[in-house]
Protein backbone atom coordinates (compact mmCIF):
# COMPACT_ATOMS: atom_id res chain seq x y z
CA UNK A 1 61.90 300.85 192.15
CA UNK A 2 64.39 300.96 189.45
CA UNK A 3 66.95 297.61 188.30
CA UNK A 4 70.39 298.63 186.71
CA UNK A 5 69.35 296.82 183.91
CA UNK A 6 66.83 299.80 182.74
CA UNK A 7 69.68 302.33 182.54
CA UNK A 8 70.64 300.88 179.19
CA UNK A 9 73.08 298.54 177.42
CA UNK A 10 76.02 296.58 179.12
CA UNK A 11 79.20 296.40 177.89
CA UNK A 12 78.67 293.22 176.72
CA UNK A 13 75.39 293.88 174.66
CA UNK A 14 77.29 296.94 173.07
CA UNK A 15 80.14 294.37 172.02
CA UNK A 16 78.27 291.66 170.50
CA UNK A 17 76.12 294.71 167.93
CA UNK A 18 79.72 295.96 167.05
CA UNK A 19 80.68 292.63 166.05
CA UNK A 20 77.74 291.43 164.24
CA UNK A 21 77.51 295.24 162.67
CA UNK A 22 81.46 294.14 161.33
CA UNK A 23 80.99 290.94 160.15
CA UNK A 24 77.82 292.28 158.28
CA UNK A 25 80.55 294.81 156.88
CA UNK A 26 83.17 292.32 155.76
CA UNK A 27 80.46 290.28 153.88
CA UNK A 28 79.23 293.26 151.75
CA UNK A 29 82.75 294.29 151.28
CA UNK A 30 83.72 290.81 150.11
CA UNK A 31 80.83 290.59 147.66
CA UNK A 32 81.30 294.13 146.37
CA UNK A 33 84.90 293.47 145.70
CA UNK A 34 83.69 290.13 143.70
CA UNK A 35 81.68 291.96 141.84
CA UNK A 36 83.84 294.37 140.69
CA UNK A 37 86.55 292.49 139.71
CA UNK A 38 83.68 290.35 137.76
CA UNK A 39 82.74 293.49 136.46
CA UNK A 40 86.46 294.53 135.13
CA UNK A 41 86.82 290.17 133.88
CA UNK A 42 83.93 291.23 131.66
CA UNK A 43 85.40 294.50 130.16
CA UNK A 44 88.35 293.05 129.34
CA UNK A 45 87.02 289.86 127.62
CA UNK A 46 84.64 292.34 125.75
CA UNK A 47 87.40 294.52 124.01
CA UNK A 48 89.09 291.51 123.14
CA UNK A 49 85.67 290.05 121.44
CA UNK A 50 85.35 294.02 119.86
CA UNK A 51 89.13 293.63 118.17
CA UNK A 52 88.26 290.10 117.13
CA UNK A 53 85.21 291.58 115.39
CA UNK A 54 86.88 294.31 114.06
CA UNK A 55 89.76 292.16 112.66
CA UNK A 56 87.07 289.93 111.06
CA UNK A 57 85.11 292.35 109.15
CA UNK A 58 88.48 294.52 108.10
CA UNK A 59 90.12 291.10 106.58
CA UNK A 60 86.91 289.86 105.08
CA UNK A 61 85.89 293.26 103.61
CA UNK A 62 89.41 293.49 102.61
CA UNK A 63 89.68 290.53 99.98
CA UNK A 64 86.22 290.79 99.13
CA UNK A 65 87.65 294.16 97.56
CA UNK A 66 90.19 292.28 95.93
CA UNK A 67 89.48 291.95 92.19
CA UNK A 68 92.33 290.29 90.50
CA UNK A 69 91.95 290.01 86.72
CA UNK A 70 91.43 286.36 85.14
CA UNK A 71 94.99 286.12 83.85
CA UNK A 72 96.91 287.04 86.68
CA UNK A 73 97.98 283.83 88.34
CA UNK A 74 101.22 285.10 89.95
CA UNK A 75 99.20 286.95 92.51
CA UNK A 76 101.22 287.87 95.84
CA UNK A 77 100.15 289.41 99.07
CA UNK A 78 102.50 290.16 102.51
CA UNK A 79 101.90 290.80 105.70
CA UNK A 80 103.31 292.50 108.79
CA UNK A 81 102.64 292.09 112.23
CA UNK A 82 99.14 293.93 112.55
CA UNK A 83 99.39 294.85 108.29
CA UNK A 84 97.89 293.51 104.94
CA UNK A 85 99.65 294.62 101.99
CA UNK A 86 96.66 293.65 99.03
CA UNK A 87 97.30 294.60 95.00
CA UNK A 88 94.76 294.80 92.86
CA UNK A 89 92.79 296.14 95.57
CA UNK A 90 89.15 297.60 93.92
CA UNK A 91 90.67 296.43 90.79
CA UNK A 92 93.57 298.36 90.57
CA UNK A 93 96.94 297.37 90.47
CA UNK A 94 98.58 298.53 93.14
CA UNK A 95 98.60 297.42 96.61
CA UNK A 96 96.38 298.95 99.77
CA UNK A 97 97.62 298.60 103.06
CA UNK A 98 94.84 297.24 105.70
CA UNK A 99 95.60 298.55 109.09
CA UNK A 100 94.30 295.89 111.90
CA UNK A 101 93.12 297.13 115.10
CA UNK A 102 95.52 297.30 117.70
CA UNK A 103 96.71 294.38 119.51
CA UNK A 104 95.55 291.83 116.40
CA UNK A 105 98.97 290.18 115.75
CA UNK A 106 99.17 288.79 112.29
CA UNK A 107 100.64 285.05 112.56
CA UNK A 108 100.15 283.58 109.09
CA UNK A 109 98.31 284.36 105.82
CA UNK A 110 98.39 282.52 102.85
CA UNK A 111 96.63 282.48 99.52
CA UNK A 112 94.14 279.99 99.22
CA UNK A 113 94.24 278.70 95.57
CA UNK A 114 94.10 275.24 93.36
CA UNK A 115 97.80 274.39 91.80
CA UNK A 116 98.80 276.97 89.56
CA UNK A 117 95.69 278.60 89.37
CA UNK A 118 94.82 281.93 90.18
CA UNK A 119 94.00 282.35 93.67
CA UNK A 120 90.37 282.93 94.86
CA UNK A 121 90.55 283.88 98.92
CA UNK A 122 92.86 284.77 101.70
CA UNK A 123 93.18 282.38 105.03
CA UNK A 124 95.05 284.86 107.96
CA UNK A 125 96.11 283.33 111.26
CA UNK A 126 96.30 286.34 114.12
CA UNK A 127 96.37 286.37 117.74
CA UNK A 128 94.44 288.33 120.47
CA UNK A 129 96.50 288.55 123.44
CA UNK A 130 96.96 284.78 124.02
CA UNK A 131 94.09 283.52 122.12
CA UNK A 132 94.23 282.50 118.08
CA UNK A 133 91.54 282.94 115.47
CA UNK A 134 91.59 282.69 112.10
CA UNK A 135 89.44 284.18 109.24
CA UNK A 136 88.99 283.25 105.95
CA UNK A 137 87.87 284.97 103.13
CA UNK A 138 86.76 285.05 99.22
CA UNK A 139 88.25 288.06 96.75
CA UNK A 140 85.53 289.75 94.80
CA UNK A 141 86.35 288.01 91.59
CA UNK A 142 87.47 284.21 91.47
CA UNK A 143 87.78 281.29 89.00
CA UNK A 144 83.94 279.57 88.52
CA UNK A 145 83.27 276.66 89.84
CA UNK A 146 83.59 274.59 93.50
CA UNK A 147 85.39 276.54 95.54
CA UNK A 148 85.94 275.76 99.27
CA UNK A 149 87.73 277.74 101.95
């Protein structure tokens, strides 16, 4: 003798699968979607670390390239928005242009010096996006002596 309950799954039965089988669904798709966008966070905060790097090593190389000859105490520099303008740039007397990466927004640069001496580094202030850094460096040739940056 055969029950109805052998000929398969009720209605019900059938219902509660389909919801668990969603709400197994939405979970994944929630912690996929996390993921990703943690994924894309860290991108982002790594091409920002790659210009700051960048930025770095191009200003530092930069004035350590600099090689301004012991009597020259009138030394100037300028610089644009994402530019360094350096004279006496691998000793010669005439000014290179550094080119910063993209997005590196010069704020301030100044000459680092004693009073009326000639100056011995460069201090730049730039920006990132929102974020500020700054990078000092020495020139290639600079007065003897204690020298601080």
């Amino acid at each position: 003798m055969r029950t109805d309950w052998e000929d398969g799954f009720s209605f019900i039965e059938v219902l509660v699968s389909l919801l668990i089988i969603s709400l197994v669904g939405v979970v994944l798709y929630a912690s996929f979607s996390t993921g990703f966008r943690a994924i894309e966070k860290a991108q982002t905060e790594v091409r920002t670390a790659v210009r700051h790097l960048q930025a770095d090593h191009l200003i530092r190389s930069a004035a350590g390239a600099v090689e301004i000859p012991y009597w020259v105490t009138d030394y100037e520099m300028a610089a644009g928005e994402n530019t360094l303008d350096l004279p006496w740039y691998e000793g010669e007397k005439e000014s290179k242009t550094v080119q910063l990466p993209e997005g590196v927004i010069i704020e301030k640069s100044e000459l680092v010096r004693e009073d009326g001496k000639a100056p011995f580094g460069i201090r730049i202030q730039y920006k990132i996006g929102k974020r500020e850094y700054a990078a000092s460096a020495p020139f290639a040739s600079f007065p003897a002596g204690k020298v601080k940056l």
